[in-house]
Protein backbone atom coordinates (compact mmCIF):
# COMPACT_ATOMS: atom_id res chain seq x y z
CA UNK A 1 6.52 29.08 -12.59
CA UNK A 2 9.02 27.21 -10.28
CA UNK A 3 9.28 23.82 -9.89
CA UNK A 4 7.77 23.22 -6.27
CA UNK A 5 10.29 22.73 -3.20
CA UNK A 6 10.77 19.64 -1.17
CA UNK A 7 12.49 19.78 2.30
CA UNK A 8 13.47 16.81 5.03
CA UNK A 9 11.96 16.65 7.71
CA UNK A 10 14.03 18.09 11.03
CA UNK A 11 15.64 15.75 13.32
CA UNK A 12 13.25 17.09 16.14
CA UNK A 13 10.01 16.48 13.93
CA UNK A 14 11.81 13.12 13.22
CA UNK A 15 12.34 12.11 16.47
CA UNK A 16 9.11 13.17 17.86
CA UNK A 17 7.45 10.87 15.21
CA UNK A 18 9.66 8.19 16.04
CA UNK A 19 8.59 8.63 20.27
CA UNK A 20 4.80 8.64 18.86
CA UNK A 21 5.28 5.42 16.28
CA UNK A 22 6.67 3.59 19.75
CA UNK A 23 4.38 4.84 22.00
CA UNK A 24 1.48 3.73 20.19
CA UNK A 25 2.78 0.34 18.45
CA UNK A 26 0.35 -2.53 18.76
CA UNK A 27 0.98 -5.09 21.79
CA UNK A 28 1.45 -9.30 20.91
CA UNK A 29 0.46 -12.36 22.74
CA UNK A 30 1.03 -15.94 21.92
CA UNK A 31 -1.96 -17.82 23.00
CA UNK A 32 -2.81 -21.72 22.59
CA UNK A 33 -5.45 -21.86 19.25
CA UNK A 34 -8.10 -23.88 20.93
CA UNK A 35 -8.30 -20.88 23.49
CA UNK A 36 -10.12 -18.89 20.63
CA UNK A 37 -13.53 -19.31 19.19
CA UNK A 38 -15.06 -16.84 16.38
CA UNK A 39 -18.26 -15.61 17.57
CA UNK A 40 -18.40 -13.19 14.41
CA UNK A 41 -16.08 -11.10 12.16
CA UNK A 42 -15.73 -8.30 14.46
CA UNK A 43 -15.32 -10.79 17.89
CA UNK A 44 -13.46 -13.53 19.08
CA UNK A 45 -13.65 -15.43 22.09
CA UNK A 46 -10.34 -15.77 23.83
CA UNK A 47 -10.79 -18.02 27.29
CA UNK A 48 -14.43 -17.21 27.10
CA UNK A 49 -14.14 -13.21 27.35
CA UNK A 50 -15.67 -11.40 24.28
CA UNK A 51 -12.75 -9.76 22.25
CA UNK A 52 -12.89 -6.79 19.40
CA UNK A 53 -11.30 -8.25 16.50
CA UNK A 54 -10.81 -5.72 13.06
CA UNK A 55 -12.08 -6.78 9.79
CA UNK A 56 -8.53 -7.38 8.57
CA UNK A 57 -8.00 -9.57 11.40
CA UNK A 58 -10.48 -11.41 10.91
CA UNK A 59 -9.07 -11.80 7.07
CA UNK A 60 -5.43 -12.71 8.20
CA UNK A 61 -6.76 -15.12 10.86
CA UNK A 62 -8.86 -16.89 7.97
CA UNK A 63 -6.02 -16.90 5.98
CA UNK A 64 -3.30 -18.24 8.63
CA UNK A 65 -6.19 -21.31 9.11
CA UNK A 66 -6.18 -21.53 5.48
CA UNK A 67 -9.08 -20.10 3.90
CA UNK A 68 -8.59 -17.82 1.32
CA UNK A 69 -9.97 -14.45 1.49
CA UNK A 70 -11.71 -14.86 -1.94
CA UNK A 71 -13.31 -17.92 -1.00
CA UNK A 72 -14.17 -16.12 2.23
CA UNK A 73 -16.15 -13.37 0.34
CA UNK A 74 -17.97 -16.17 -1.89
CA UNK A 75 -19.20 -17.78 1.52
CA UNK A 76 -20.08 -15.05 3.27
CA UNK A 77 -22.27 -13.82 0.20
CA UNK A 78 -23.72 -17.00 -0.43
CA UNK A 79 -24.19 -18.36 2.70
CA UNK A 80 -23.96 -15.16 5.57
CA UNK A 81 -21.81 -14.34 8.17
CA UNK A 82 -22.65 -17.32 10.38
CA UNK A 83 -21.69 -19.99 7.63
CA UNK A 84 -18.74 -18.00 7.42
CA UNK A 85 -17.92 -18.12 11.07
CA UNK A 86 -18.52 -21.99 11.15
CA UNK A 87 -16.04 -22.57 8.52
CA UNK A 88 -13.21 -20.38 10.04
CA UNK A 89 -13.81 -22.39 13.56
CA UNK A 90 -13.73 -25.64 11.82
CA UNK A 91 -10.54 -25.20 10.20
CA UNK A 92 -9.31 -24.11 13.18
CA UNK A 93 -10.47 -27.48 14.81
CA UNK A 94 -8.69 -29.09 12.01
CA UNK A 95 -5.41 -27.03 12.27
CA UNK A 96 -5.31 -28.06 15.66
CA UNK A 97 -5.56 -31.64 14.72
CA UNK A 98 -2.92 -31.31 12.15
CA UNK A 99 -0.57 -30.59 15.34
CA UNK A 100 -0.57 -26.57 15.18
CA UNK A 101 -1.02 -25.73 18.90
CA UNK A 102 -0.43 -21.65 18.79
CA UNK A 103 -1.31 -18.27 17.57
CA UNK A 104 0.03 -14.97 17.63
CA UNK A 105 -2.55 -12.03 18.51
CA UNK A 106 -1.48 -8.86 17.55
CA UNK A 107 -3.84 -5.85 19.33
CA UNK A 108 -3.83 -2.17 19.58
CA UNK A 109 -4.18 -1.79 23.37
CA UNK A 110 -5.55 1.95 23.20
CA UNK A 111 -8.73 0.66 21.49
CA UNK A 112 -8.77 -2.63 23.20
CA UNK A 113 -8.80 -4.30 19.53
CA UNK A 114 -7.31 -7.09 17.73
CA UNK A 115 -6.01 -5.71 14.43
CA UNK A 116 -4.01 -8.62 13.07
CA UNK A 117 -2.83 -12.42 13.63
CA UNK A 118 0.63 -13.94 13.20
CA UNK A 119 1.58 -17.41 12.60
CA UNK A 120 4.61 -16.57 14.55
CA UNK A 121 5.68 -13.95 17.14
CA UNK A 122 8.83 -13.15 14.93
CA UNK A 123 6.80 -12.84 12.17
CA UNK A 124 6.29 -8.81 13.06
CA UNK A 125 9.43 -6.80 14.09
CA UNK A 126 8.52 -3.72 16.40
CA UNK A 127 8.90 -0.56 15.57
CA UNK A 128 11.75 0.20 17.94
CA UNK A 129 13.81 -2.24 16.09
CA UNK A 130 12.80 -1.26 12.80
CA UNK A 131 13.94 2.30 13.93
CA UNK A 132 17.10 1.26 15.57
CA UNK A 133 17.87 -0.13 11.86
CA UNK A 134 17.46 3.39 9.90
CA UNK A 135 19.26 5.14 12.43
CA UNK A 136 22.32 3.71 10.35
CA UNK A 137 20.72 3.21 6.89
CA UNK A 138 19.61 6.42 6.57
CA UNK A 139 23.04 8.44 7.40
CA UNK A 140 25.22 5.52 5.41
CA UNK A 141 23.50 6.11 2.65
CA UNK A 142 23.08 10.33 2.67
CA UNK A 143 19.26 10.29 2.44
CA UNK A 144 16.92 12.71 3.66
CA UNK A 145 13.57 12.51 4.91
CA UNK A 146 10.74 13.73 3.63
CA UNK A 147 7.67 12.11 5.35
CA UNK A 148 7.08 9.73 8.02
CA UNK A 149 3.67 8.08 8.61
CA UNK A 150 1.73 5.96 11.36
CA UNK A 151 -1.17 3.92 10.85
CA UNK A 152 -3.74 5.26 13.25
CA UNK A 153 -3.69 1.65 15.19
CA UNK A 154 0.03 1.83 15.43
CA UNK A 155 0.41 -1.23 13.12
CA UNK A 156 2.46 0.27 10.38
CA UNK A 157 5.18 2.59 9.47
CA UNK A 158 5.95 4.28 6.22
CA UNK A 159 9.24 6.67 5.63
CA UNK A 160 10.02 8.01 2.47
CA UNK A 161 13.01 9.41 2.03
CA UNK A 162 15.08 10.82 -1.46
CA UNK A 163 18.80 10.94 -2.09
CA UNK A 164 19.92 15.01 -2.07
CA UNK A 165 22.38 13.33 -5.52
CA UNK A 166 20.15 11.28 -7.18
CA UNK A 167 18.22 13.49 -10.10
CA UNK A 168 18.06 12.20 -13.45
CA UNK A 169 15.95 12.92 -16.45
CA UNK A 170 14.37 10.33 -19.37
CA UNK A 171 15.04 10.12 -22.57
CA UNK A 172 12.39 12.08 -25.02
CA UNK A 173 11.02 14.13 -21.95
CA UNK A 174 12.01 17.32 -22.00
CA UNK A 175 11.36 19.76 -19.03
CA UNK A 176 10.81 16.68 -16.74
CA UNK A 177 13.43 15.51 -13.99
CA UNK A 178 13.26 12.93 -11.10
CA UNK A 179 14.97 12.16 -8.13
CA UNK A 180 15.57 8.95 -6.67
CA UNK A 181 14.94 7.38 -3.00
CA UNK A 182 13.72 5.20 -0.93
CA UNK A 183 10.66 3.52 1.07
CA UNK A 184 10.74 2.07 4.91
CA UNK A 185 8.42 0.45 5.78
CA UNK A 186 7.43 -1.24 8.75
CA UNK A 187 3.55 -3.24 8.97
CA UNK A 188 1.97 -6.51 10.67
CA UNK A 189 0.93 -7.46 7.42
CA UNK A 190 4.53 -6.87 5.64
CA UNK A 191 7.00 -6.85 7.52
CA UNK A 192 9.80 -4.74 6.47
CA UNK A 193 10.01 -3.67 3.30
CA UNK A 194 12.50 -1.64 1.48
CA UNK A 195 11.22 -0.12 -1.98
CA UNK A 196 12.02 2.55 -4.75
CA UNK A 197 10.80 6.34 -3.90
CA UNK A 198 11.26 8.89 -7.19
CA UNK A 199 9.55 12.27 -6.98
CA UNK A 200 8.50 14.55 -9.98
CA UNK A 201 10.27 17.70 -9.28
CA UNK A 202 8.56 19.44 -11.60
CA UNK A 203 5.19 19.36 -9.12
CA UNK A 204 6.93 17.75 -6.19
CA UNK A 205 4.64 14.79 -6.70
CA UNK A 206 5.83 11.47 -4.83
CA UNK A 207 5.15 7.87 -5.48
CA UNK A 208 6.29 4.50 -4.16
CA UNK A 209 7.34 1.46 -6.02
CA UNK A 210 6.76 -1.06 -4.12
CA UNK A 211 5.26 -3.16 -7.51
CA UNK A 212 8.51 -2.78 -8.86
CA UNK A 213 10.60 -5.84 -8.95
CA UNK A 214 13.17 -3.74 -6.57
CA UNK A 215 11.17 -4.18 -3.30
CA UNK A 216 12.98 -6.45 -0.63
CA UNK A 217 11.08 -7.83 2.26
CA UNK A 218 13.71 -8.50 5.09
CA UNK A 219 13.27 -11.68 7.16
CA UNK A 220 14.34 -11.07 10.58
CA UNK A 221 17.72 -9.17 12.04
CA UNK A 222 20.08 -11.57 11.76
CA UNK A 223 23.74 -10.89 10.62
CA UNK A 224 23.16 -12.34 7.21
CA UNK A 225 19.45 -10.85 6.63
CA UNK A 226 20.95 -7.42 7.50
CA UNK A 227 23.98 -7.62 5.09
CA UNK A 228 21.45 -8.93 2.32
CA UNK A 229 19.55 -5.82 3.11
CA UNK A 230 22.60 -3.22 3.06
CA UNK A 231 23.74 -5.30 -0.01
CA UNK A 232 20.50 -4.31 -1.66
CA UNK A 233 20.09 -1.02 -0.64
CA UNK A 234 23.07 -0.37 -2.03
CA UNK A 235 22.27 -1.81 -5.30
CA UNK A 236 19.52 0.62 -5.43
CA UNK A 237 21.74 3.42 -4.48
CA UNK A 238 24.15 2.80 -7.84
CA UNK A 239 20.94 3.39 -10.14
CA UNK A 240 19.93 6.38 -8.43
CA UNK A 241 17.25 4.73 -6.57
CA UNK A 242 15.66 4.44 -10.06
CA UNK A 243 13.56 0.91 -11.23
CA UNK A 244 14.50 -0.59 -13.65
CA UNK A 245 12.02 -0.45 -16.18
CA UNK A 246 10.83 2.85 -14.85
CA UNK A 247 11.47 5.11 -18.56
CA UNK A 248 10.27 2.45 -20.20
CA UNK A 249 6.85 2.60 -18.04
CA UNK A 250 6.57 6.02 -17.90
CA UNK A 251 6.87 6.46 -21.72
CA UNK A 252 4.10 3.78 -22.19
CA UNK A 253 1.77 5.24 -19.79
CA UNK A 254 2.29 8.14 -21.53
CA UNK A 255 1.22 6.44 -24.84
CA UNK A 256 -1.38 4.51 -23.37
CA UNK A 257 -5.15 5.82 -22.92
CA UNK A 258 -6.38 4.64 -19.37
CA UNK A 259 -9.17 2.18 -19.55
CA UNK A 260 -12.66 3.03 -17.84
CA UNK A 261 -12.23 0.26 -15.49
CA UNK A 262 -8.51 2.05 -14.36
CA UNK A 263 -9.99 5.37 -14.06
CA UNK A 264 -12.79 3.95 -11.41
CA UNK A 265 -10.40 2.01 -9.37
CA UNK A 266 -8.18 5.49 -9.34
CA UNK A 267 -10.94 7.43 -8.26
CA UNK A 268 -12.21 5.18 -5.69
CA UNK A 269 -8.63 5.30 -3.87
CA UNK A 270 -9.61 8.85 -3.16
CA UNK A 271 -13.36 8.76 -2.44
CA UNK A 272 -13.20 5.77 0.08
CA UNK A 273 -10.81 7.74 1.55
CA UNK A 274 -12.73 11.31 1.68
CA UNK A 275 -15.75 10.37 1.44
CA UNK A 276 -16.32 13.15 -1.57
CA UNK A 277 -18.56 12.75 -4.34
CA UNK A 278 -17.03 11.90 -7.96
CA UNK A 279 -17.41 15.86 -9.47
CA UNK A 280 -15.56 16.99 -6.24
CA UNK A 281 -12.45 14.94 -7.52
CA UNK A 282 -12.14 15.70 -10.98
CA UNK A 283 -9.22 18.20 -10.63
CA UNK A 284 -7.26 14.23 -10.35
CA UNK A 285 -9.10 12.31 -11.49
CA UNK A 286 -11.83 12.77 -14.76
CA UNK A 287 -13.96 10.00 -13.42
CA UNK A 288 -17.19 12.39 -13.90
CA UNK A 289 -16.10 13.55 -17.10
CA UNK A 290 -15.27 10.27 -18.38
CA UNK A 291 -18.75 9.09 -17.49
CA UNK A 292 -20.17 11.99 -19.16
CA UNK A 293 -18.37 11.41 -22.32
CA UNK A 294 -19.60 7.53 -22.12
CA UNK A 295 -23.41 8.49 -22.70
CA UNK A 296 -22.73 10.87 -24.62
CA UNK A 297 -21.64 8.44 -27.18
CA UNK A 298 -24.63 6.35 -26.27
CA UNK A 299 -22.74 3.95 -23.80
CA UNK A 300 -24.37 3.72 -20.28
CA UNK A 301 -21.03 2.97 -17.98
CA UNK A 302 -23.13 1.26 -15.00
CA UNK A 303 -24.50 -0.96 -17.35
CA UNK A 304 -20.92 -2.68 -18.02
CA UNK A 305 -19.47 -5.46 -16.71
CA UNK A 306 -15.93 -5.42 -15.28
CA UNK A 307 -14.26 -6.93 -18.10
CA UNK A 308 -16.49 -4.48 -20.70
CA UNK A 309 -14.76 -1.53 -18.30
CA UNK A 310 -11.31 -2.96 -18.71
CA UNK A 311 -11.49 -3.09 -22.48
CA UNK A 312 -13.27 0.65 -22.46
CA UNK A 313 -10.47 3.12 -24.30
CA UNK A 314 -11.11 6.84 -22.83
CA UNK A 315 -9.71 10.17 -23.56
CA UNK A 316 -7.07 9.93 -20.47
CA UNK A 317 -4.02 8.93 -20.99
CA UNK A 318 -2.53 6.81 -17.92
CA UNK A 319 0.43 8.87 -16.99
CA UNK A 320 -2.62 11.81 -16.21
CA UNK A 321 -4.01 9.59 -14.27
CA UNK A 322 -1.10 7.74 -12.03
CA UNK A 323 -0.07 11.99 -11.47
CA UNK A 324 -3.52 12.79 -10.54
CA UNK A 325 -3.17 10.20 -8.02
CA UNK A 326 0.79 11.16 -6.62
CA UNK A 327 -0.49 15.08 -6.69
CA UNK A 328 -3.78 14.31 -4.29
CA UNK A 329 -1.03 11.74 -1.95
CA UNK A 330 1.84 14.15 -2.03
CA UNK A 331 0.17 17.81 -1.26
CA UNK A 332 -1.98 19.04 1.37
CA UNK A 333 -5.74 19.45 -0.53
CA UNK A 334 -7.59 20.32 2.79
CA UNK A 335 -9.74 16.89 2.40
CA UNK A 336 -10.04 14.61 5.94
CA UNK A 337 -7.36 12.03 5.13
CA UNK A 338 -4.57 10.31 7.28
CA UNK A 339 -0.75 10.62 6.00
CA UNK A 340 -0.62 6.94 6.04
CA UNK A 341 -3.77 6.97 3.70
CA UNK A 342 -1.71 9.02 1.18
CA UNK A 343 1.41 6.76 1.48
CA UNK A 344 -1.08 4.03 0.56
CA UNK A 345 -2.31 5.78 -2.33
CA UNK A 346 1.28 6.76 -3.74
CA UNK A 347 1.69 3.37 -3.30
CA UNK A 348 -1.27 2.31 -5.35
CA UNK A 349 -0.45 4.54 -8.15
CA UNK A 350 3.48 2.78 -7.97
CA UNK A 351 1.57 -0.40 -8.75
CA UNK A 352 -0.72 0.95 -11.35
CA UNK A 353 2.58 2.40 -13.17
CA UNK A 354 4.49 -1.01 -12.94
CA UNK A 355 1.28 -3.67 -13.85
CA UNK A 356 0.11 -3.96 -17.50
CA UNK A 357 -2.20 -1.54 -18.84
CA UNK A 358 -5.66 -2.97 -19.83
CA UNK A 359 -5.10 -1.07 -23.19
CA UNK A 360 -1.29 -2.13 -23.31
CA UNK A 361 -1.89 -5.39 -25.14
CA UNK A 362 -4.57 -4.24 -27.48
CA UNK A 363 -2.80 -4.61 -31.50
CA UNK A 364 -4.32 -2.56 -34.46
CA UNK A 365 -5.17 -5.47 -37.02
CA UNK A 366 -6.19 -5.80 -40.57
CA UNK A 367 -9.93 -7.32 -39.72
């Protein structure tokens, strides 16, 4: 059977997307911090009128005033929402006193919603100027695009694209060829971020690699940021867009059974996002299989704990599952999910391909 075909994107499908991206792009303010008071994760109080305020934002604003999310969650199950809220205002209070007079609101004006919180203004580059960037990169550097995705609040971008050039194969697999790219993208939370792209021609499956130690967060625009950033991309360019260590990963995850703890956090990505039960996934991931297998052997899964999970050998090796994972983010599957949701999950299963293995470290011993 033939090897699935990937095509760019059009310049008119490109430049619609870009119009849209713009259009929709979230709004910022810089506002004195004693103008806001936290009346509960979802609202703030800015000058006394009742604001929406996302779950995330609620996180980064916690964060910016220096309470870590973790210790966040801890609180709020402890203690409830309200504790919660108290603590966020009072480090505010105390922020203020430390001489920090401002904050950066970042909202999606459609909804009427605060969906993030800079320390600075500069912090977040728009989209416009993020796009006036590419215009260059792209054509310099003879990629294509293949898919360009909005966050449905307008507060992040995600481009891959793949160099036309850039197959290679691995050593020891035979029938299997790559090609090499690259990841824009464009977020309140990140910033811009350059990463590896590599698809799997032989199913057209995609994944990001942002986890790999080839990611490059630019700064700001300046003259010598921008150079850095060309400097880099073109770095990337000379190894065919390829990591690194990416045959030695991909060989290991071959080699390496996931873990029961892997194969839940791999199915979750697609059930949060689809809201489908676990035997309506199994054509990607064998999280109802694996299950099965568990009692089976007499081992009740839910009756783990996490770190039982993580040492849990099953019959899946990882490189099944990190594919399972590119196939359902790459190709159309008829399920209700965003193309910024898949880019997130082909970045997830980047990450799961470049971090240790819970069965990685595990050595066969003579006791």
């Amino acid at each position: 059977m033939a090897a699935p075909k990937i095509t760019a994107l059009s310049q008119e499908i490109y430049d619609n997307k870009v119009k849209s991206a713009i259009s929709i792009q979230p709004i910022r303010k810089t506002v004195p911090l004693g103008d806001l008071s936290i009346v509960n994760p979802g609202l703030v109080n800015i000058k006394g009128q009742p604001v929406a305020m996302s779950k995330k934002a609620f996180s980064q604003l916690a964060k910016i005033l220096g309470v870590p999310i973790q210790f966040q969650g801890r609180v709020d199950k402890l203690f409830g929402e309200e504790a919660n809220r108290q603590l966020v205002n009072r480090m505010k209070s105390a922020l203020i006193a430390q001489g920090v007079s401002t904050i950066t609101i970042v909202a999606n004006p459609r909804e009427k919603e605060i969906i993030g919180f800079l320390k600075r203004e500069n912090q977040y580059i728009s989209h416009g100027s993020f796009f006036d960037m590419l215009e260059d990169l792209i054509g310099d550097n003879s990629l294509s695009v293949r898919d360009f995705s909005v966050r449905s609040d307008g507060g992040g971008v995600i481009i891959n694209c793949y160099d036309p050039t850039a197959e290679f194969a691995l050593k020891g697999l035979k029938d299997e060829v790559f090609r090499g790219g690259v990841t824009f993208s464009n977020s309140i939370e990140g910033g811009i971020i350059v990463s590896p792209y590599v698809d799997r021609l032989v199913c057209a499956n995609g994944m990001i690699g942002e986890a790999f130690s080839e990611k490059y967060k630019l700064r700001n625009l300046g003259q010598t940021s921008l150079e850095e950033f060309r400097n880099h991309l073109q770095s990337l360019q000379k190894q065919q867009f390829r990591p690194m260590v990416f045959e030695e990963r991909v060989n290991k995850a071959m080699s390496t059974r996931a873990s029961l703890a892997e194969i839940e956090a791999a199915a979750d990505l697609i059930l949060r996002h689809t809201g489908y039960k676990e035997e309506e996934i199994s054509s990607w991931v064998p999280i109802k299989q694996t299950k099965e297998e568990f009692i089976r052997a007499g081992i009740l899964p839910m009756g783990l704990s996490e770190g039982q999970k993580k040492n849990a050998k099953t019959s899946t090796p990882l490189w099944d599952v990190i594919n399972g994972l590119t196939h359902f983010s790459t190709h159309d599957n008829g399920l209700k999910i965003t193309d910024y949701e898949r880019r997130s999950i082909q970045k997830e299963a980047g990450a799961l391909l470049a971090d240790t293995f819970d069965m990685e470290n595990l050595i066969e011993t003579p006791f």
